[in-house]
C-alpha atoms as a PDB file:
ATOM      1  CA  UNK A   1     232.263  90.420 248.693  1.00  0.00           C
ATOM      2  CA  UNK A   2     230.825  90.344 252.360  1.00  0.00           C
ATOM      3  CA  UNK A   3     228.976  93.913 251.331  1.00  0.00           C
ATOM      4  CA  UNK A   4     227.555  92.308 248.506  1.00  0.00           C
ATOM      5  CA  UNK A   5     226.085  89.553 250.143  1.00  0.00           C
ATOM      6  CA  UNK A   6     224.924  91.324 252.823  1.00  0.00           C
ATOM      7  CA  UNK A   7     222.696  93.535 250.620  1.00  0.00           C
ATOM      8  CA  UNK A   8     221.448  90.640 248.432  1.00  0.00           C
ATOM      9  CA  UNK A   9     220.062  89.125 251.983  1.00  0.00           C
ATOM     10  CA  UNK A  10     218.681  92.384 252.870  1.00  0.00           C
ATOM     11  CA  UNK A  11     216.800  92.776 249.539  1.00  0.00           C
ATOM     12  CA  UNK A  12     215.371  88.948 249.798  1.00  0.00           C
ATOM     13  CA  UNK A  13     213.904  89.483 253.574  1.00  0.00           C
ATOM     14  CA  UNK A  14     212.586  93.225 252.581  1.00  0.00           C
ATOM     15  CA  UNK A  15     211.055  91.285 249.255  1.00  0.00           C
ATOM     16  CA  UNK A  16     209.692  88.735 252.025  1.00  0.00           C
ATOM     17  CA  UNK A  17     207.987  90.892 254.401  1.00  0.00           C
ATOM     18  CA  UNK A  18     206.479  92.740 251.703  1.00  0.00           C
ATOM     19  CA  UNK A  19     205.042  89.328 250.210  1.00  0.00           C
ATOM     20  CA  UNK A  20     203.947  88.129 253.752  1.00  0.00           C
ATOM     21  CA  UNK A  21     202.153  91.579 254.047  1.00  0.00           C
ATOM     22  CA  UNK A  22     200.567  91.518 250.342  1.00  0.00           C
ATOM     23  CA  UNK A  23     199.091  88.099 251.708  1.00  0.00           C
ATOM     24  CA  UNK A  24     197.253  89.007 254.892  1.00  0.00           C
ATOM     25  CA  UNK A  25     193.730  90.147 253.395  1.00  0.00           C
ATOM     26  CA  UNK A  26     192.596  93.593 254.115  1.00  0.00           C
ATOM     27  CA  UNK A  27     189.583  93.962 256.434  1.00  0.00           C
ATOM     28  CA  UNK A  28     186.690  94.627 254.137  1.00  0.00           C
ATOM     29  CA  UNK A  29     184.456  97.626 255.390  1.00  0.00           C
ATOM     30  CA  UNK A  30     181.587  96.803 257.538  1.00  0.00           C
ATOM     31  CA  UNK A  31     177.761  97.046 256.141  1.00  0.00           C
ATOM     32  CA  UNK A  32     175.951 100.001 256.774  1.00  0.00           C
ATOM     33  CA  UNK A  33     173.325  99.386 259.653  1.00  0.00           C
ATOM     34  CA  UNK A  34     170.226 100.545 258.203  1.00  0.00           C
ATOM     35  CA  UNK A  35     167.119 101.990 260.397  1.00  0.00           C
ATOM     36  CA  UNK A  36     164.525 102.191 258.774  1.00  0.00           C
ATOM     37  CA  UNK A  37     162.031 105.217 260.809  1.00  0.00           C
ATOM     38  CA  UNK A  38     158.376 105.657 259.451  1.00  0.00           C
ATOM     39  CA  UNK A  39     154.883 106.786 260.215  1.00  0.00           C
ATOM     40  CA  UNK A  40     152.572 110.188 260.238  1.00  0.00           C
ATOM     41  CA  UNK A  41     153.339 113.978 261.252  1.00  0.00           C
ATOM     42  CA  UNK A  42     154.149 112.868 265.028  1.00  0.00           C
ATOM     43  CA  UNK A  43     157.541 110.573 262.938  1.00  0.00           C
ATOM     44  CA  UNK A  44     157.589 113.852 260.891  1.00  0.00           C
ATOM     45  CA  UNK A  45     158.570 115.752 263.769  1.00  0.00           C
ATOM     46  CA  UNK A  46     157.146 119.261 264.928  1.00  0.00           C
ATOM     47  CA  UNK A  47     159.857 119.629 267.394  1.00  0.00           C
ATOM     48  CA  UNK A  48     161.064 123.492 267.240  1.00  0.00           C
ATOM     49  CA  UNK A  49     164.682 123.578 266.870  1.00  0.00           C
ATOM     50  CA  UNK A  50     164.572 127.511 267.365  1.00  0.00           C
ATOM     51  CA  UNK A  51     162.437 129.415 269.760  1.00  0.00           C
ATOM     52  CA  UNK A  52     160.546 132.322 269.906  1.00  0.00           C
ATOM     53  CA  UNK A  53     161.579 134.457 272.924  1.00  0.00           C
ATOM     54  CA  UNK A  54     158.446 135.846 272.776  1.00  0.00           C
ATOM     55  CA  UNK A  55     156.504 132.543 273.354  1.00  0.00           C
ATOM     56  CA  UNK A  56     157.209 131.486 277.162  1.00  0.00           C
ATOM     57  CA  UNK A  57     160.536 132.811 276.820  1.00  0.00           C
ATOM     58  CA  UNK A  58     161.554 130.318 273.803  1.00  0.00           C
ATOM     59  CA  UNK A  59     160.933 127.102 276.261  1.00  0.00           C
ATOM     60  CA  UNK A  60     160.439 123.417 274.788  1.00  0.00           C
ATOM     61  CA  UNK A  61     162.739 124.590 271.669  1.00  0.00           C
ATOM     62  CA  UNK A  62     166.039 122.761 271.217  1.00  0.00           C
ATOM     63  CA  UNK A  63     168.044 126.027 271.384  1.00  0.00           C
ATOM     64  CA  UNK A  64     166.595 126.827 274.783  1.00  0.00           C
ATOM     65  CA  UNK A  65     167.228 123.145 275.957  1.00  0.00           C
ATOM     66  CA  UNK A  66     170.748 122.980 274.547  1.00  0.00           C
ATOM     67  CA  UNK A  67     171.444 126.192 276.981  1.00  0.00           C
ATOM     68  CA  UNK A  68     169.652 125.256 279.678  1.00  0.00           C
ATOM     69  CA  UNK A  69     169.852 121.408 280.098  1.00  0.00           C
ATOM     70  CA  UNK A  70     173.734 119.532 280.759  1.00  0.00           C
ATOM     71  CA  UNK A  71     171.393 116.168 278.881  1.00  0.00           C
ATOM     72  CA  UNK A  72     170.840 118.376 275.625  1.00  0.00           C
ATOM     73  CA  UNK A  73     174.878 119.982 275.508  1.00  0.00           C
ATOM     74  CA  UNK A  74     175.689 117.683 273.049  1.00  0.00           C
ATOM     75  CA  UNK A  75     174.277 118.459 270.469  1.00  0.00           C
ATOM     76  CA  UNK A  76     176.221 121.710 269.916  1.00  0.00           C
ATOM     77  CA  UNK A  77     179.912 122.314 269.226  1.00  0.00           C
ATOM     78  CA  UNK A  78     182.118 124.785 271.748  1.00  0.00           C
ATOM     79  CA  UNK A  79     180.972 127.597 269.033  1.00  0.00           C
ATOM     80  CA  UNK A  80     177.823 126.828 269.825  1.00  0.00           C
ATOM     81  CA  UNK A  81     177.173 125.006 266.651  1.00  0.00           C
ATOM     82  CA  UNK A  82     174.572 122.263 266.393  1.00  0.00           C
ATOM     83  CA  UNK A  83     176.584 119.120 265.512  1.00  0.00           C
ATOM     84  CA  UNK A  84     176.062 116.823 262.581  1.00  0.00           C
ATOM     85  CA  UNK A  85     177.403 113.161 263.705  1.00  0.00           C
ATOM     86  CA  UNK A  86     179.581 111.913 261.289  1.00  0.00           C
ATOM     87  CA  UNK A  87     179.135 108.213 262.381  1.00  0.00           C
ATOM     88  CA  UNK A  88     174.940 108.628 260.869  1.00  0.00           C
ATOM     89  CA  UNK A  89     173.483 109.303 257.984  1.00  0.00           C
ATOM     90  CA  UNK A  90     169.515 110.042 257.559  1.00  0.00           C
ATOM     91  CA  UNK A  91     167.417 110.076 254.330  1.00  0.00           C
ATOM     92  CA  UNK A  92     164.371 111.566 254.361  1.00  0.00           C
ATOM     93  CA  UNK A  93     162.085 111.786 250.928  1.00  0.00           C
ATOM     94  CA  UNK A  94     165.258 113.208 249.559  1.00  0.00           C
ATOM     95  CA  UNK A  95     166.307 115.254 252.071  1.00  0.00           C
ATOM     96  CA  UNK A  96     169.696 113.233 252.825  1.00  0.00           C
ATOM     97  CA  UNK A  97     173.056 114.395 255.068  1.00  0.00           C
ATOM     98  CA  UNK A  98     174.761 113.575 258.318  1.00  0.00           C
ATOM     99  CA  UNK A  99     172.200 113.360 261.410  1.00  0.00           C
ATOM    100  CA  UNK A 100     172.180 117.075 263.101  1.00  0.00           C
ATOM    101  CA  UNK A 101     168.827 119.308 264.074  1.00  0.00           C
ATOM    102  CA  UNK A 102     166.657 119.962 261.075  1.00  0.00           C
ATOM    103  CA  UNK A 103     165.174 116.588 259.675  1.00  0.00           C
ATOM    104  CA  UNK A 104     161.710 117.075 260.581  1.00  0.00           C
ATOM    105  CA  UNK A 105     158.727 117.879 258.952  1.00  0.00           C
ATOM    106  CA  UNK A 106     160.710 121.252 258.099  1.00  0.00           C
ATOM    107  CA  UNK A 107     164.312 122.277 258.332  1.00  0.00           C
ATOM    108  CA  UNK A 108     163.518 124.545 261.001  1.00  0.00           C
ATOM    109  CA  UNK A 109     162.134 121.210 263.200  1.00  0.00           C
ATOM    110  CA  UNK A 110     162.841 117.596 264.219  1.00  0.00           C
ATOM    111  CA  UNK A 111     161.250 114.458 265.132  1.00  0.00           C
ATOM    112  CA  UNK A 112     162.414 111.029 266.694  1.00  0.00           C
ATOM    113  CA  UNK A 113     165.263 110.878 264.342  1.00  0.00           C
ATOM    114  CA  UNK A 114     167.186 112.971 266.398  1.00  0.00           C
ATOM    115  CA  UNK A 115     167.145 111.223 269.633  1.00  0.00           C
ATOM    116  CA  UNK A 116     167.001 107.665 268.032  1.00  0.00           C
ATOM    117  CA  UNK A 117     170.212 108.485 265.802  1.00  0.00           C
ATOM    118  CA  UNK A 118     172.589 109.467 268.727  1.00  0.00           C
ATOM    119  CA  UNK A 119     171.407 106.574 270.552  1.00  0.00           C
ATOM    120  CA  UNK A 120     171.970 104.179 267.896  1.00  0.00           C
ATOM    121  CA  UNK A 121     175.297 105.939 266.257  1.00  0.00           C
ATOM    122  CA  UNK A 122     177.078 105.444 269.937  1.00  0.00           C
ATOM    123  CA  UNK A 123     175.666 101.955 270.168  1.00  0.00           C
ATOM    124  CA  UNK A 124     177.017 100.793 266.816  1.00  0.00           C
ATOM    125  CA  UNK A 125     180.497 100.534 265.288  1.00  0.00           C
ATOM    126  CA  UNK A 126     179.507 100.006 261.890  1.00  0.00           C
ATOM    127  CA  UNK A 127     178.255 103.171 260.223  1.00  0.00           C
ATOM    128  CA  UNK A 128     173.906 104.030 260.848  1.00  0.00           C
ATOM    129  CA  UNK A 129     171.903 105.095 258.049  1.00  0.00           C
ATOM    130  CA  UNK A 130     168.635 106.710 258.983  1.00  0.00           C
ATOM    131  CA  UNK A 131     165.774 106.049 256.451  1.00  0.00           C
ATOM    132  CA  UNK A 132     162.404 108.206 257.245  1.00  0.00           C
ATOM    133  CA  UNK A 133     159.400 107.846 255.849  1.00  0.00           C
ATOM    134  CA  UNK A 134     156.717 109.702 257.287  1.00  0.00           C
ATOM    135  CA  UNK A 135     153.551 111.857 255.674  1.00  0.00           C
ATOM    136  CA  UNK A 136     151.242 114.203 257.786  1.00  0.00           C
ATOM    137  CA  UNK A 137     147.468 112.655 258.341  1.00  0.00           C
ATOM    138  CA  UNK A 138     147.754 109.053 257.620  1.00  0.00           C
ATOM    139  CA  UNK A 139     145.968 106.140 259.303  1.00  0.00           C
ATOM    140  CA  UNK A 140     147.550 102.472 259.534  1.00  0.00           C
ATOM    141  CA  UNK A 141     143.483 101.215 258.521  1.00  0.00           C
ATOM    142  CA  UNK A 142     143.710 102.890 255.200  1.00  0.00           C
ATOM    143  CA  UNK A 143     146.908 104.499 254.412  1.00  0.00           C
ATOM    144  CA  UNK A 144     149.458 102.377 255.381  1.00  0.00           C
ATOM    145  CA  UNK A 145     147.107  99.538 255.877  1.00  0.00           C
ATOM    146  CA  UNK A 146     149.544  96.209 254.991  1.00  0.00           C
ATOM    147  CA  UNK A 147     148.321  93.283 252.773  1.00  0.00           C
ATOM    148  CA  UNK A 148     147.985  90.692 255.397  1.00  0.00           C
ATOM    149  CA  UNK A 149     144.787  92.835 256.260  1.00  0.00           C
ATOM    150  CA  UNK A 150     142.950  92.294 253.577  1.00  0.00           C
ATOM    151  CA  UNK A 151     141.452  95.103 251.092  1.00  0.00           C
ATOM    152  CA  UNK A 152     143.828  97.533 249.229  1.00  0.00           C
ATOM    153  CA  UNK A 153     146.825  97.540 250.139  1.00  0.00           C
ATOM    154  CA  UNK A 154     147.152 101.565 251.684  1.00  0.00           C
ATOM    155  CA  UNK A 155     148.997 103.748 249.114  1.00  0.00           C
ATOM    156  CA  UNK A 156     151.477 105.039 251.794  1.00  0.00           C
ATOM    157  CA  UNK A 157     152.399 100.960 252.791  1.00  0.00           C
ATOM    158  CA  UNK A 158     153.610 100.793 249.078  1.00  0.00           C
ATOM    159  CA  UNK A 159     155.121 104.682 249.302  1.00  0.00           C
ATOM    160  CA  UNK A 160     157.468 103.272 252.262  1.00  0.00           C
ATOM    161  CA  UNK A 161     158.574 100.716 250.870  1.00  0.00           C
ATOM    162  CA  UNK A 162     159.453 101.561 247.528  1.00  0.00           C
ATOM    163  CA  UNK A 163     161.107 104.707 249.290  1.00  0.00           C
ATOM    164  CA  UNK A 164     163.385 101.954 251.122  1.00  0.00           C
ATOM    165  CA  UNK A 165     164.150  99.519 248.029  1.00  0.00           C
ATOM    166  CA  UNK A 166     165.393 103.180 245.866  1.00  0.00           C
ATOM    167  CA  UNK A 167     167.541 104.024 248.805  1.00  0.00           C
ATOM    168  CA  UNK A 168     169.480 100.796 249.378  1.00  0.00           C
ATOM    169  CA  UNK A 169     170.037 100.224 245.631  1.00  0.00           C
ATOM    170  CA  UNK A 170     171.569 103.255 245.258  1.00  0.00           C
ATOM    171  CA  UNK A 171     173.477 103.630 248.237  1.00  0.00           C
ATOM    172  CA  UNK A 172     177.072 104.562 247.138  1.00  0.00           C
ATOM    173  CA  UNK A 173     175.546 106.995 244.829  1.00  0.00           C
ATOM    174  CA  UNK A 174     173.405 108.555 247.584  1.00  0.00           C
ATOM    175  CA  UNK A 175     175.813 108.321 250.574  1.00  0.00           C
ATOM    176  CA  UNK A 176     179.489 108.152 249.005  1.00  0.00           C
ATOM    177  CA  UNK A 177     181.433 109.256 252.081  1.00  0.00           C
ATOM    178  CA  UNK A 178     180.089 106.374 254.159  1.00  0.00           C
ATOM    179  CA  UNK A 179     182.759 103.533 254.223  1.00  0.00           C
ATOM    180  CA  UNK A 180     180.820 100.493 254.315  1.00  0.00           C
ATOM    181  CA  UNK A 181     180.334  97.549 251.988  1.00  0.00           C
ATOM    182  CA  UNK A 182     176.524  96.603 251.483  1.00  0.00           C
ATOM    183  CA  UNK A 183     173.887  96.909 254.171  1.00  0.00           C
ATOM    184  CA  UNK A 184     172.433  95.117 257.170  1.00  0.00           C
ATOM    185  CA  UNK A 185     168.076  96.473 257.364  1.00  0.00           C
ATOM    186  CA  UNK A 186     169.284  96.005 261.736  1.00  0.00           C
ATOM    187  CA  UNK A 187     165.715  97.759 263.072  1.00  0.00           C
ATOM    188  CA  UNK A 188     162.412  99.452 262.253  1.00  0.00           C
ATOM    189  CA  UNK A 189     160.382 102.254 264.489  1.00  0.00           C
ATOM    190  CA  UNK A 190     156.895 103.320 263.781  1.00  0.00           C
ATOM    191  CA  UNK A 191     155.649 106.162 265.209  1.00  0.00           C
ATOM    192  CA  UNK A 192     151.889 106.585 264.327  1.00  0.00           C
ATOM    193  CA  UNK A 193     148.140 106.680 265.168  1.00  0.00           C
ATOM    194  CA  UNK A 194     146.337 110.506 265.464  1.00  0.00           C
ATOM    195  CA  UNK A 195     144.271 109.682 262.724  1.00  0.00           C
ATOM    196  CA  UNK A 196     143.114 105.632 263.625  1.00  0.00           C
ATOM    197  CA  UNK A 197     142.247 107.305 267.155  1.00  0.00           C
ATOM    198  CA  UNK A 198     139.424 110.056 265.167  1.00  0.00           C
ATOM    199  CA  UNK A 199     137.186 107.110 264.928  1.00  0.00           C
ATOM    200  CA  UNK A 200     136.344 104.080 266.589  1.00  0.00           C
ATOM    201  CA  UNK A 201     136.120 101.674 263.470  1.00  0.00           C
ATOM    202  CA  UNK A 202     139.957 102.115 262.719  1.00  0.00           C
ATOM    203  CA  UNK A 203     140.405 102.027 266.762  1.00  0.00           C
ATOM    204  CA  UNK A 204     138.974  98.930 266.883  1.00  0.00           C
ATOM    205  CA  UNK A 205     140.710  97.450 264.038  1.00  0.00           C
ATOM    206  CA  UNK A 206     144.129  98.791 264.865  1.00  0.00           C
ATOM    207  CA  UNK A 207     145.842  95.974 267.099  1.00  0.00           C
ATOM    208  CA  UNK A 208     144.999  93.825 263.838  1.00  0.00           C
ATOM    209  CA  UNK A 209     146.593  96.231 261.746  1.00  0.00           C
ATOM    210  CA  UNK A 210     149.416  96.653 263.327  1.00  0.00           C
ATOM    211  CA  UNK A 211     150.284  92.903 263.940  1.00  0.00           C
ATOM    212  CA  UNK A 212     149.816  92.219 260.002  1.00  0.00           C
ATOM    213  CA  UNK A 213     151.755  95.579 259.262  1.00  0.00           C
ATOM    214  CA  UNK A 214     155.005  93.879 261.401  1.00  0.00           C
ATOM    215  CA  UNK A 215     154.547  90.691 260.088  1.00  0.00           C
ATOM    216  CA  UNK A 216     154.667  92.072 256.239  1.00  0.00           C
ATOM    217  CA  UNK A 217     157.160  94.585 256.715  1.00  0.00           C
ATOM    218  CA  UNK A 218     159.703  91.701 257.628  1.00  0.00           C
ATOM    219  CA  UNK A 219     158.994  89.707 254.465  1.00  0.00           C
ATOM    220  CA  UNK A 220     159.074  92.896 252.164  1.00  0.00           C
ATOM    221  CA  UNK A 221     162.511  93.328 253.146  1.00  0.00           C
ATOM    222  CA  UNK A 222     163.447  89.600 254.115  1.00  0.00           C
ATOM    223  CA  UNK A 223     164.492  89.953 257.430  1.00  0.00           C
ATOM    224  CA  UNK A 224     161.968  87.633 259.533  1.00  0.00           C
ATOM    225  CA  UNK A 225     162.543  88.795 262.930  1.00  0.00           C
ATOM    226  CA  UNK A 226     163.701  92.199 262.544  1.00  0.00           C
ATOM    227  CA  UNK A 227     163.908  94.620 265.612  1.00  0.00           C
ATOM    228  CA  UNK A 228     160.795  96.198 265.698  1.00  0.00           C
ATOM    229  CA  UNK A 229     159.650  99.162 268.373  1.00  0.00           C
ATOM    230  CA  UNK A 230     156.416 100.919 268.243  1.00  0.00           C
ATOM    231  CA  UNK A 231     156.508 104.431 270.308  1.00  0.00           C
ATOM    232  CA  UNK A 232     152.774 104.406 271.492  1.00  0.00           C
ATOM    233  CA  UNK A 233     150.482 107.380 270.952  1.00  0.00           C
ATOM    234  CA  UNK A 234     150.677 109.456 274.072  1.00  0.00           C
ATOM    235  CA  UNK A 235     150.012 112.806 274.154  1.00  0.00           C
ATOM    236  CA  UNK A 236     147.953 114.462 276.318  1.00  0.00           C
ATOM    237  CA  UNK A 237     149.866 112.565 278.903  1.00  0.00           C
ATOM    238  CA  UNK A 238     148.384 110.672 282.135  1.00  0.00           C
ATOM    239  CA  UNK A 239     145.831 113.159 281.992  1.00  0.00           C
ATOM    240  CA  UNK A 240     143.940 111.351 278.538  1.00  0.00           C
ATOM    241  CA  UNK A 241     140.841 110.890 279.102  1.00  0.00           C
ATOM    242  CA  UNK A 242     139.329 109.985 275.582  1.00  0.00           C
ATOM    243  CA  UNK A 243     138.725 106.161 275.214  1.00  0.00           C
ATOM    244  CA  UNK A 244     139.093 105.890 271.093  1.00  0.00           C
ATOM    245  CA  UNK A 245     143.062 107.457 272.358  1.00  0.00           C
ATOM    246  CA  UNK A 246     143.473 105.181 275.502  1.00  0.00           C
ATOM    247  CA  UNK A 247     142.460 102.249 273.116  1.00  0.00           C
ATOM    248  CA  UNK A 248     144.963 102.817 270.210  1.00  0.00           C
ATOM    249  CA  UNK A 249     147.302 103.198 272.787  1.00  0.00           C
ATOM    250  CA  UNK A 250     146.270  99.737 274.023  1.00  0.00           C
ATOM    251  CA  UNK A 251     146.405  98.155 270.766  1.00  0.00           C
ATOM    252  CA  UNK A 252     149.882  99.945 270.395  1.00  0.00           C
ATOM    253  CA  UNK A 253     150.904  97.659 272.776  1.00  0.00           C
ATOM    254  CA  UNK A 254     149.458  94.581 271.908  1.00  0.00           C
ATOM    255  CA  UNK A 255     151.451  92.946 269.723  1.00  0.00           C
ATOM    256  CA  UNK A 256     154.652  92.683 271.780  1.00  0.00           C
ATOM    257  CA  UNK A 257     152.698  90.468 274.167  1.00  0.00           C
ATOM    258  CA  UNK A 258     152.445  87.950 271.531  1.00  0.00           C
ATOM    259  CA  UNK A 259     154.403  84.665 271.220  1.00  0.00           C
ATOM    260  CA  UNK A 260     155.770  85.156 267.572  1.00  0.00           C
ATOM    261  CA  UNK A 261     156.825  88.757 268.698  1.00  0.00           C
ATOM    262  CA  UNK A 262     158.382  87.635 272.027  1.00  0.00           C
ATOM    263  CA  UNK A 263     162.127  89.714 272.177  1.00  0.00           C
ATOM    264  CA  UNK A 264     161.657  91.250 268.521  1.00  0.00           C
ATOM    265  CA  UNK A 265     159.042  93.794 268.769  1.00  0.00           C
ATOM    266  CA  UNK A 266     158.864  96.111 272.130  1.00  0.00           C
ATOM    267  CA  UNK A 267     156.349  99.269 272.404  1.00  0.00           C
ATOM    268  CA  UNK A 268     157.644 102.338 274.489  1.00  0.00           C
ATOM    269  CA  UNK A 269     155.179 104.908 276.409  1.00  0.00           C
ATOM    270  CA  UNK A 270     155.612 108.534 275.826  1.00  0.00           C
ATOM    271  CA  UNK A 271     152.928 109.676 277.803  1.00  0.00           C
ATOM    272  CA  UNK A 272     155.533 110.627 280.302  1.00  0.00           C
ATOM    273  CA  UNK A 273     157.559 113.145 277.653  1.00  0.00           C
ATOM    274  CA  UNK A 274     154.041 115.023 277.214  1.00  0.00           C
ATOM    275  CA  UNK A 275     154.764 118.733 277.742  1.00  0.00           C
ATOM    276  CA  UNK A 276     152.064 121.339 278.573  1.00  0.00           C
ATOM    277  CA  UNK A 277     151.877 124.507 276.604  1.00  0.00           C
ATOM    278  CA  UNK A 278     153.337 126.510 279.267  1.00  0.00           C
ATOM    279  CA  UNK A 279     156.522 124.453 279.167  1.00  0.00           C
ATOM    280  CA  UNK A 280     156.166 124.157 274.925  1.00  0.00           C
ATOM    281  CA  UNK A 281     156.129 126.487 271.900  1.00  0.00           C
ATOM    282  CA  UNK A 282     153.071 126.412 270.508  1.00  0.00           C
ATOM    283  CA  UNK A 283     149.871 124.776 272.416  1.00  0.00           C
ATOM    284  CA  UNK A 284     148.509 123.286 269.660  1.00  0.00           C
ATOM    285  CA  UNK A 285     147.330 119.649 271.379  1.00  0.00           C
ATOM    286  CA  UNK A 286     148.498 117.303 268.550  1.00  0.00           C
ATOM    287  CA  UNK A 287     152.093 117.540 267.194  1.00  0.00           C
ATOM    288  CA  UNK A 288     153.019 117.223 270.925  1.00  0.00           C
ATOM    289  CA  UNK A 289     152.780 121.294 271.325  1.00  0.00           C
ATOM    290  CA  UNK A 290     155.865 121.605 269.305  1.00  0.00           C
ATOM    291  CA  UNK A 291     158.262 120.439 271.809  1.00  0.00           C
ATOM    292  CA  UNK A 292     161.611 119.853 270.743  1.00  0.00           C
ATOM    293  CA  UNK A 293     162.351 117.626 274.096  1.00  0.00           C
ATOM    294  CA  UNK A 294     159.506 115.415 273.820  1.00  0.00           C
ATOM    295  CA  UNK A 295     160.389 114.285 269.928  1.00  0.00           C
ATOM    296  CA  UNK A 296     163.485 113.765 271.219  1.00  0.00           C
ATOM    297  CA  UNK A 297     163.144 111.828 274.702  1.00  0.00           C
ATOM    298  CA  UNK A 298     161.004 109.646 272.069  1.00  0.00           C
ATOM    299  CA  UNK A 299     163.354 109.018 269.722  1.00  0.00           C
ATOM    300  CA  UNK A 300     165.793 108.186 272.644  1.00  0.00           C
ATOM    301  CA  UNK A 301     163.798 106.069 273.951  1.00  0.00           C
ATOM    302  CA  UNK A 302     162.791 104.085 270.750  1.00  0.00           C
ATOM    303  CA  UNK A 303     166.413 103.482 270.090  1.00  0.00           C
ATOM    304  CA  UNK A 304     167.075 102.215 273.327  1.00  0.00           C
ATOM    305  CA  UNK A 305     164.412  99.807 272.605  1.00  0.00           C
ATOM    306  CA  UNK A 306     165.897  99.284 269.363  1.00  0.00           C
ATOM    307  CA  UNK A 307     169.681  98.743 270.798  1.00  0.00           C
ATOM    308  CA  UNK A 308     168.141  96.298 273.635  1.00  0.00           C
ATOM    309  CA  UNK A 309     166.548  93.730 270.678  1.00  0.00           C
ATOM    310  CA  UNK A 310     169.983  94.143 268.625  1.00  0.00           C
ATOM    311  CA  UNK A 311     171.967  92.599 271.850  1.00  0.00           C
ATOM    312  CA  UNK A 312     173.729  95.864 272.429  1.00  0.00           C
END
């Protein structure tokens, strides 16, 4: 009799603890934090992943820095495999995978992404999702010139952000393996200007631009003070000499000086990561002579920017 009601008790507390445990709520996934990355060839990304051994001995390639430099070691396994972070997802006019080498402009390059995404994927819990949209020779007076500045609205402006709204509706689809529930749009980087600094019209007209671009950006995707960093147009380093380039550069940095942009919109030099040819793979001028540390140290340093207005 005493066995018997000894195993009656036991089967009412199991039956409890397994009703007290069916009524704690599981912890729904976090949202996705969603970057959104966009601009001309320089957002692209020229950045040589592999070298040529032939061209100063394969320097300013990410191979050669992930051999050479203890700050680039990371991004390869101990085969010597580049890494793909499994914490950060990019999309990039349907190019789409986990964030490793070979998202820029080609598969055999990169561009900010790269340095922004490792920033931001150790900065955030939540899952990142990386969405880049960026097309070679495009200026911010006519191409991606926002309606707040009057005229047509650029053709690129309404690319972007129809890129963006077919993305995030379709998430799951697109990006199954990420475990999140919904999105948070947590940050935006622009990385733009070659072609407003050919002539001084769009130069001139640029700070204006930009300002209105920010300001319509937010309400497109209803976030009204959403992180915003610009990474200013600096190559040709401290040695620049052209006024139309030292002036865009200027009006780069503008906005963040004003009131309404106070702690939500920061602009970030590169002149500094400017490489010369000697140190580069190609010595082209523009697309920052091809070097794969210079797209990087930006993207770095955008996302540091970027973590800094998130709180983090």
């Amino acid at each position: 009799m005493m066995r018997i009601l000894f195993r009656i008790r036991l089967v009412i507390a199991i039956a409890s603890v397994a009703l007290s445990l069916s009524a704690v709520p599981l912890q729904a996934a976090p949202p996705v934090k969603v970057f959104i990355l966009a601009g001309q060839s320089n957002m692209e990304g020229a950045g040589r992943v592999e070298g040529d051994p032939k061209r100063n001995g394969g320097k300013g390639s990410l191979s050669y820095l992930a051999a050479n430099s203890e700050k680039f070691k990371h991004l390869k396994d101990k085969d010597g495999k580049w890494i793909a972070r499994d914490d950060v997802s990019i999309w990039y006019l349907g190019r789409k995978g986990k964030l490793a080498p070979g998202f820029g402009a080609k598969g055999s390059s990169i561009g900010p992404e790269l340095g922004f995404g490792h920033v931001v994927g150790e900065a955030f819990e939540e899952p990142v999702l990386l969405i880049k949209t960026a097309w070679g020779g495009k200026s911010l007076q006519k191409d991606f010139r926002p309606p707040s500045s009057g005229g047509e609205v650029g053709p690129y402006y309404i690319e972007m952000v129809k890129h963006v709204k077919v993305v995030l509706a379709d998430l799951k689809k697109l990006f199954p393996d990420v475990a999140a529930v919904g999105y948070e749009i947590a940050g935006f980087g622009w990385h733009q200007g070659w072609n407003d600094g050919c002539g001084m019209p769009a130069t001139l007209e640029y700070e204006k631009n930009l300002a209105n671009f920010i300001r319509d950006v937010r309400k497109e995707f209803g976030v009204e003070k959403l992180p915003f960093v610009i990474a200013d147009s600096g190559f040709g380093g401290v040695n620049q000499k052209v006024e139309r380039r030292l002036k865009i550069r200027a009006a780069q940095a503008a906005p963040a000086k004003y009131p309404e942009f106070k702690g939500n919109v920061v602009c970030v030099q590169t002149e500094s990561f400017f490489r010369s040819p000697e140190e580069s793979p190609s010595r082209q001028g523009y697309h920052w002579n091809g070097n794969a540390e210079t797209y990087y140290l930006i993207g770095e340093s955008m996302g540091e920017a970027i973590k800094k207005l998130c709180g983090k």
